[in-house]
N, C-alpha and C. Protein backbone atom coordinates (compact mmCIF):
# COMPACT_ATOMS: atom_id res chain seq x y z
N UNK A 1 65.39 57.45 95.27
CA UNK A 1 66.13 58.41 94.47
C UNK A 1 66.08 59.80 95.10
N UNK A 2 65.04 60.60 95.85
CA UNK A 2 64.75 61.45 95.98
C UNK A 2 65.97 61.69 97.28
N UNK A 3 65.92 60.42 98.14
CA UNK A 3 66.60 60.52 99.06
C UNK A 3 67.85 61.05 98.68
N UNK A 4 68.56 60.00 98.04
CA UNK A 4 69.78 60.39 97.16
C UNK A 4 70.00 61.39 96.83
N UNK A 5 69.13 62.20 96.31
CA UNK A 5 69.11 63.86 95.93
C UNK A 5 69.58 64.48 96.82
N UNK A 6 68.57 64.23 97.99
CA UNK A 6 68.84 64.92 99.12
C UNK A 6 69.84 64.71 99.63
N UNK A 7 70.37 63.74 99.88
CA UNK A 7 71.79 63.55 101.02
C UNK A 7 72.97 64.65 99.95
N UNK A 8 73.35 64.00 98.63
CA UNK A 8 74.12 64.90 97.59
C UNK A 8 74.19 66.29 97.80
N UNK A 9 72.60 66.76 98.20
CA UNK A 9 72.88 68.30 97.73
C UNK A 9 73.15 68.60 99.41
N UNK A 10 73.00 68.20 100.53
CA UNK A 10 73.12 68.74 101.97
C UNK A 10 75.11 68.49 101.78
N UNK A 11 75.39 67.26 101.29
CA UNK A 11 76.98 67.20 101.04
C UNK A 11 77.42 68.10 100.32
N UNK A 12 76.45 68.69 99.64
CA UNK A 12 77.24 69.72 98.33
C UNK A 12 77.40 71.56 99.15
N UNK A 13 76.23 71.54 99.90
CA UNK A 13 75.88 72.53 100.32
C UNK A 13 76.58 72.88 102.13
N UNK A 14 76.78 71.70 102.53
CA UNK A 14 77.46 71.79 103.73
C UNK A 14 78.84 72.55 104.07
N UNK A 15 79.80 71.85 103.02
CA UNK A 15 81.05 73.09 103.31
C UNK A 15 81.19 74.28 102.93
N UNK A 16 80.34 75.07 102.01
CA UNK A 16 80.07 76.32 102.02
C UNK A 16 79.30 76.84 103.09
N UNK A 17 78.52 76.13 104.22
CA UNK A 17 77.61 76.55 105.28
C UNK A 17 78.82 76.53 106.35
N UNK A 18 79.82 75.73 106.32
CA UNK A 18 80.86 75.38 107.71
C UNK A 18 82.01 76.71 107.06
N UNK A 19 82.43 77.06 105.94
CA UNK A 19 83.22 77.83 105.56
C UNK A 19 82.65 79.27 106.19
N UNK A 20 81.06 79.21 106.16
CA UNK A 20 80.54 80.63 106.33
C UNK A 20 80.68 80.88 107.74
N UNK A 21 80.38 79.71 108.32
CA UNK A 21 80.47 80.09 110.27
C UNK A 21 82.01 79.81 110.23
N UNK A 22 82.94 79.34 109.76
CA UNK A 22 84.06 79.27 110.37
C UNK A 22 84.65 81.27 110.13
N UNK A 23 84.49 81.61 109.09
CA UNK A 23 84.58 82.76 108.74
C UNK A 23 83.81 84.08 110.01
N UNK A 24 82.78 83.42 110.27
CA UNK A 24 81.67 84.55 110.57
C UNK A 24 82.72 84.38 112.51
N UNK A 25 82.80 83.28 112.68
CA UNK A 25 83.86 83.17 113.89
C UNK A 25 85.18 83.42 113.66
N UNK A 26 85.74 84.20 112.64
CA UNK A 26 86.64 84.25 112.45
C UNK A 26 86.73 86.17 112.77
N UNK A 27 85.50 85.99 112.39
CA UNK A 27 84.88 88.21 112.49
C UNK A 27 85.54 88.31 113.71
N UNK A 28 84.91 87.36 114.66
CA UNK A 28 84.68 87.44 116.23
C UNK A 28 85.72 87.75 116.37
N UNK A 29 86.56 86.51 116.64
CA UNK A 29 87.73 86.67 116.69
C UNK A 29 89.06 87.84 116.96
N UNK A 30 88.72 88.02 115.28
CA UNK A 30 89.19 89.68 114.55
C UNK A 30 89.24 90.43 115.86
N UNK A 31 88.15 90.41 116.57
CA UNK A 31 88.18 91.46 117.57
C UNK A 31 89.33 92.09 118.24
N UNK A 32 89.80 90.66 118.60
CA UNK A 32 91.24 91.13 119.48
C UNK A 32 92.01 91.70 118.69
N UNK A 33 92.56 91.44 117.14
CA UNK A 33 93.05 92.80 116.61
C UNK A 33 92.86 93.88 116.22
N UNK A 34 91.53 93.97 116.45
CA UNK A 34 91.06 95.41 115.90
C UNK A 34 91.92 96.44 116.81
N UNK A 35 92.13 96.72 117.24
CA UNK A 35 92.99 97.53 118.53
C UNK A 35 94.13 98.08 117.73
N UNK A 36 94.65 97.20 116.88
CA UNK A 36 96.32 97.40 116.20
C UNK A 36 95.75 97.82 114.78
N UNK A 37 94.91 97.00 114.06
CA UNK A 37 94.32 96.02 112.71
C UNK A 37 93.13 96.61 112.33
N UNK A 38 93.24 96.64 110.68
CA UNK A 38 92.13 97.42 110.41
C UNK A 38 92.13 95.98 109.10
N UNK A 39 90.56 95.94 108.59
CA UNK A 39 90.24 95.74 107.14
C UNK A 39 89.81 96.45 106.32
N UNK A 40 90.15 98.03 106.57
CA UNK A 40 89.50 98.97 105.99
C UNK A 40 90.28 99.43 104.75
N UNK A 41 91.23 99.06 104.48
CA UNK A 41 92.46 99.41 104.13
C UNK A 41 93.39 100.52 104.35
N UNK A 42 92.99 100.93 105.89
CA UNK A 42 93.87 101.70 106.54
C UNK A 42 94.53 101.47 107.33
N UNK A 43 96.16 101.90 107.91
CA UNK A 43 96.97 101.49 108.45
C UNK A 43 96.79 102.19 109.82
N UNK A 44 97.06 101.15 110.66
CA UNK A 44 96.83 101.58 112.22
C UNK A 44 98.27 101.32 113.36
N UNK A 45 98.19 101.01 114.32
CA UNK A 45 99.35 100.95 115.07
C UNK A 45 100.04 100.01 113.89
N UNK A 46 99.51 98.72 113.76
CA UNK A 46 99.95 97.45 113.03
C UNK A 46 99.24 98.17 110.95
N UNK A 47 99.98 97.37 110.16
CA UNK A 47 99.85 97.17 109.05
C UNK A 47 98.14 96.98 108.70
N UNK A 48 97.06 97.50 108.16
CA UNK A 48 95.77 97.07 107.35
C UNK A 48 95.76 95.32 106.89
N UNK A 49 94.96 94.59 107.02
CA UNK A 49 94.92 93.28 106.75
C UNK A 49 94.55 92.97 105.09
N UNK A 50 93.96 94.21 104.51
CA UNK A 50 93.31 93.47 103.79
C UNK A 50 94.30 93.20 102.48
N UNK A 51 93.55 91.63 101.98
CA UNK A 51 94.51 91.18 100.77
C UNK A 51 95.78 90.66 101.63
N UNK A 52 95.96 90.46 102.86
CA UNK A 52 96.61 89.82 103.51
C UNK A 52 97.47 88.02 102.68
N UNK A 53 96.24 87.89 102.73
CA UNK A 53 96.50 86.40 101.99
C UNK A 53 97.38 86.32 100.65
N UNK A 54 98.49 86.04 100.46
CA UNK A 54 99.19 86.04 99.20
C UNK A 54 100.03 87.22 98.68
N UNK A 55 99.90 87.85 100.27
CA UNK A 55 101.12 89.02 100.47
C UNK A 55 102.35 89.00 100.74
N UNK A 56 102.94 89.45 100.65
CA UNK A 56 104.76 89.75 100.77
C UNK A 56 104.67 90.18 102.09
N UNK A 57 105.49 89.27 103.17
CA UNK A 57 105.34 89.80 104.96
C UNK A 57 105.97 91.29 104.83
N UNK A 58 105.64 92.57 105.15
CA UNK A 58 106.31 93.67 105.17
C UNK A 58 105.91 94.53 104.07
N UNK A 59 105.25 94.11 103.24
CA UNK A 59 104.91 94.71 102.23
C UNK A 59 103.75 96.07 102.11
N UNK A 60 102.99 96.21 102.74
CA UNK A 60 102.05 97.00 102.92
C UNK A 60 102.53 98.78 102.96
N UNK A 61 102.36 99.24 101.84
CA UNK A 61 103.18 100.49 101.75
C UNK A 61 102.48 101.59 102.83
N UNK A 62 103.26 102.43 102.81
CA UNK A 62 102.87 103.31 104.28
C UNK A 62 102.94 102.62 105.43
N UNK A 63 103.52 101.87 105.86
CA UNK A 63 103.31 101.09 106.88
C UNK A 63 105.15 100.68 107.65
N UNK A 64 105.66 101.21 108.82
CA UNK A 64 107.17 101.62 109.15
C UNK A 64 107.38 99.73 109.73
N UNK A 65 107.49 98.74 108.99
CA UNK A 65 107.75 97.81 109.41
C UNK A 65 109.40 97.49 110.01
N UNK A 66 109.05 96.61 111.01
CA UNK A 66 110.88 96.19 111.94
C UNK A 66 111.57 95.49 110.67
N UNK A 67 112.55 95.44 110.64
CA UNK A 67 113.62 95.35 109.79
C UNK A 67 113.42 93.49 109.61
N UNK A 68 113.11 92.94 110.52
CA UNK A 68 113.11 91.50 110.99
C UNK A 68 111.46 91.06 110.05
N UNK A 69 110.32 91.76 110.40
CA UNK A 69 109.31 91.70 109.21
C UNK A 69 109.66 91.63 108.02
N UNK A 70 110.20 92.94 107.49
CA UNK A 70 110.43 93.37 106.08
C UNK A 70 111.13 91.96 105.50
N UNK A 71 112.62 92.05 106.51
CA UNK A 71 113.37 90.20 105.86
C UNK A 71 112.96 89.14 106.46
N UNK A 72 112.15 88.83 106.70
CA UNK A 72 111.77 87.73 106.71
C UNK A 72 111.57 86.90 105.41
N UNK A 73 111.23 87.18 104.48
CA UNK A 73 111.58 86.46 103.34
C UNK A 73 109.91 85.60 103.23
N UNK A 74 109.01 85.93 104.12
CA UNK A 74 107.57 85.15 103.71
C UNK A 74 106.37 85.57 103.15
N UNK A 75 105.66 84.62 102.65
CA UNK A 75 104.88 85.31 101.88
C UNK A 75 103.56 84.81 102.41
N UNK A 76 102.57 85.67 102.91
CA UNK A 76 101.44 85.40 103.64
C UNK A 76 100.10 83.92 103.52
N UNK A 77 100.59 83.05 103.37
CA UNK A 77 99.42 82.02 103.24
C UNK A 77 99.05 80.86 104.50
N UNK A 78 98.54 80.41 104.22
CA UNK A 78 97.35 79.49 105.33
C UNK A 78 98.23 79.19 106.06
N UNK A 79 99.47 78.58 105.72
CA UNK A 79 100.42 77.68 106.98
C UNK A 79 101.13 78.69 107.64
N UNK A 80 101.86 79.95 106.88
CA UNK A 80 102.49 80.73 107.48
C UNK A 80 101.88 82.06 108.46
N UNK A 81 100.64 82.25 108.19
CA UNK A 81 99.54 82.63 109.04
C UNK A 81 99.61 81.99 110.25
N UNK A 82 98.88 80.95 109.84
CA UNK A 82 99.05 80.19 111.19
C UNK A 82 99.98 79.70 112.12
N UNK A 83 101.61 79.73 111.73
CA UNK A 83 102.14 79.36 112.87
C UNK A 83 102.71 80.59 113.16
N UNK A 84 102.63 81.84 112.34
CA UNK A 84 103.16 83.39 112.82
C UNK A 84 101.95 83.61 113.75
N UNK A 85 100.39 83.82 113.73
CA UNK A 85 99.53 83.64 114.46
C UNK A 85 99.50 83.12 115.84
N UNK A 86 99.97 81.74 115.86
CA UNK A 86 100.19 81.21 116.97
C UNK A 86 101.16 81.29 118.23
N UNK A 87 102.44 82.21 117.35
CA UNK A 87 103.58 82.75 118.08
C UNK A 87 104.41 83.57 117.57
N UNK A 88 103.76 84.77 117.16
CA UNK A 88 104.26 85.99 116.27
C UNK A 88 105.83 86.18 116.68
N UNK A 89 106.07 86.42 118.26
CA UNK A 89 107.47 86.76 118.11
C UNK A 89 108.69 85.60 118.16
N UNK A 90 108.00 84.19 118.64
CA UNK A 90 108.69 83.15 118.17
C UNK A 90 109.09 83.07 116.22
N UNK A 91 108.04 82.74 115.92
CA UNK A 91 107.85 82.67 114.67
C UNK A 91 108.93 83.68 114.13
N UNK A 92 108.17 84.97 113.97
CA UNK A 92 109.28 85.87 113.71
C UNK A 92 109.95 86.90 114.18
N UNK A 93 111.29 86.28 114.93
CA UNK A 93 111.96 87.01 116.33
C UNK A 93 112.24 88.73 115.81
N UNK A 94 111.91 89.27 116.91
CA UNK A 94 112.05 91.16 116.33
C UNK A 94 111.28 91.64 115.52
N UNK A 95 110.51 91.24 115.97
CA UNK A 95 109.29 91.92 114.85
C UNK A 95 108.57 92.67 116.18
N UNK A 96 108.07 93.81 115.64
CA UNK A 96 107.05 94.72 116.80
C UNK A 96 106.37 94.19 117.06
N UNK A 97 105.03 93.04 116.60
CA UNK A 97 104.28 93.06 117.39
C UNK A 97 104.04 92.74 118.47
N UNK A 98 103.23 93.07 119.46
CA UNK A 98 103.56 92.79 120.76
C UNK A 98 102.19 91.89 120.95
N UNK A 99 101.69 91.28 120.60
CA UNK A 99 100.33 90.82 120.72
C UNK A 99 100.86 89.29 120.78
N UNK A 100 100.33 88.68 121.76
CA UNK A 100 100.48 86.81 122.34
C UNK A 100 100.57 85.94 121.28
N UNK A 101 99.79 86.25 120.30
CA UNK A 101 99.02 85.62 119.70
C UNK A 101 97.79 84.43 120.13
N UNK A 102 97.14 83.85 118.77
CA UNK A 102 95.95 82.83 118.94
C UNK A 102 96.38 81.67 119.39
N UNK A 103 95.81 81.08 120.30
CA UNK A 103 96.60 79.74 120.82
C UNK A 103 95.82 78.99 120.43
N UNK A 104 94.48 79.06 120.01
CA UNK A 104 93.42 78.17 119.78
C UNK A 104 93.40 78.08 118.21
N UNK A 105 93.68 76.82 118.03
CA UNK A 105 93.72 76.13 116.79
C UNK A 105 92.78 76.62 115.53
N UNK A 106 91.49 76.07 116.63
CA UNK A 106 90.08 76.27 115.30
C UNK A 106 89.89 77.94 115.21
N UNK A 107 90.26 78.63 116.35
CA UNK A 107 90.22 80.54 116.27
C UNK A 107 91.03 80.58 115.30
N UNK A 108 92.53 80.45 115.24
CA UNK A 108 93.29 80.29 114.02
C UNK A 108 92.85 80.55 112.66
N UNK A 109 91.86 79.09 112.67
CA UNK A 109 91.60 78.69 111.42
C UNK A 109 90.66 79.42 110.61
N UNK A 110 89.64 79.99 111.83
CA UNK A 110 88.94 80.88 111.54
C UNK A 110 89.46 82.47 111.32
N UNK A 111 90.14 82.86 111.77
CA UNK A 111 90.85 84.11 111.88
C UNK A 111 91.18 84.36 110.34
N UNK A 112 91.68 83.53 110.01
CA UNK A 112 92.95 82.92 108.66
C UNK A 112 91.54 83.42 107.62
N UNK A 113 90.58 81.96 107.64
CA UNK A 113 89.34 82.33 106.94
C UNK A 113 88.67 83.32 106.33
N UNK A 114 88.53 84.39 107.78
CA UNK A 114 88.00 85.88 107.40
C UNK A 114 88.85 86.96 106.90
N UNK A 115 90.40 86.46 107.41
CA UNK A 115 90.98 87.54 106.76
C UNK A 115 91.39 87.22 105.26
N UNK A 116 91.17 86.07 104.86
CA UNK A 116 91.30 86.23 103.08
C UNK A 116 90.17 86.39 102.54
N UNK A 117 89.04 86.51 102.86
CA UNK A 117 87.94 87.21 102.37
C UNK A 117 87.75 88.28 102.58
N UNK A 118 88.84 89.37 103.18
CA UNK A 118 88.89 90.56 103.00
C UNK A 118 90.08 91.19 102.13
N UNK A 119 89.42 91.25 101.15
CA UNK A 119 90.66 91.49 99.61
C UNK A 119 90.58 93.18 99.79
């Protein structure tokens, strides 16, 4: 029984431990936008991130977004992160940013991670 306990609570306790490093690699990450990107909630070359998640693309007031951002018509969550992430000016053609984007999947995922835990 005891065993049982144990396996339960390492299953219970595990994806909050993989959520925390996927996040904490997601900081890392961050790095490469810090340059443009703030979580401070101040606006820098690029738009402030924070509260990113479940935002209106273009929305961030004070912030002189390309006409092609503003209409884009999306609204910031996990899938649309990630494939704007992966090819910002594919994804969404005429938009300023000038940054490659993340090509690496699990960076992605992590990226995504840390920036909705910054509300």
């Amino acid at each position: 029984m005891r065993k049982f306990l144990l396996a339960a609570g390492l299953v219970i306790a595990l994806p909050s431990f993989a959520m925390a490093q996927d996040a904490a690699n997601g900081e890392s990450v961050f790095k490469k936008c810090k340059a443009c990107h703030a979580v401070d909630g101040k606006n820098k070359v690029g738009p402030h991130l924070n509260g990113v998640v479940g935002r209106k693309a273009g929305a961030v007031e004070g912030f002189n977004y390309s006409d092609a951002m503003k209409n884009s018509g999306k609204t910031w969550d996990e899938a649309s992160l990630d494939a704007y992430l992966a090819d910002p000016k594919g994804n969404i053609p005429g938009n300023k940013m000038v940054f490659v984007g993340v090509k690496d999947e699990k960076d992605r995922k992590d990226l995504i991670a840390y920036l909705a835990a910054q509300k």
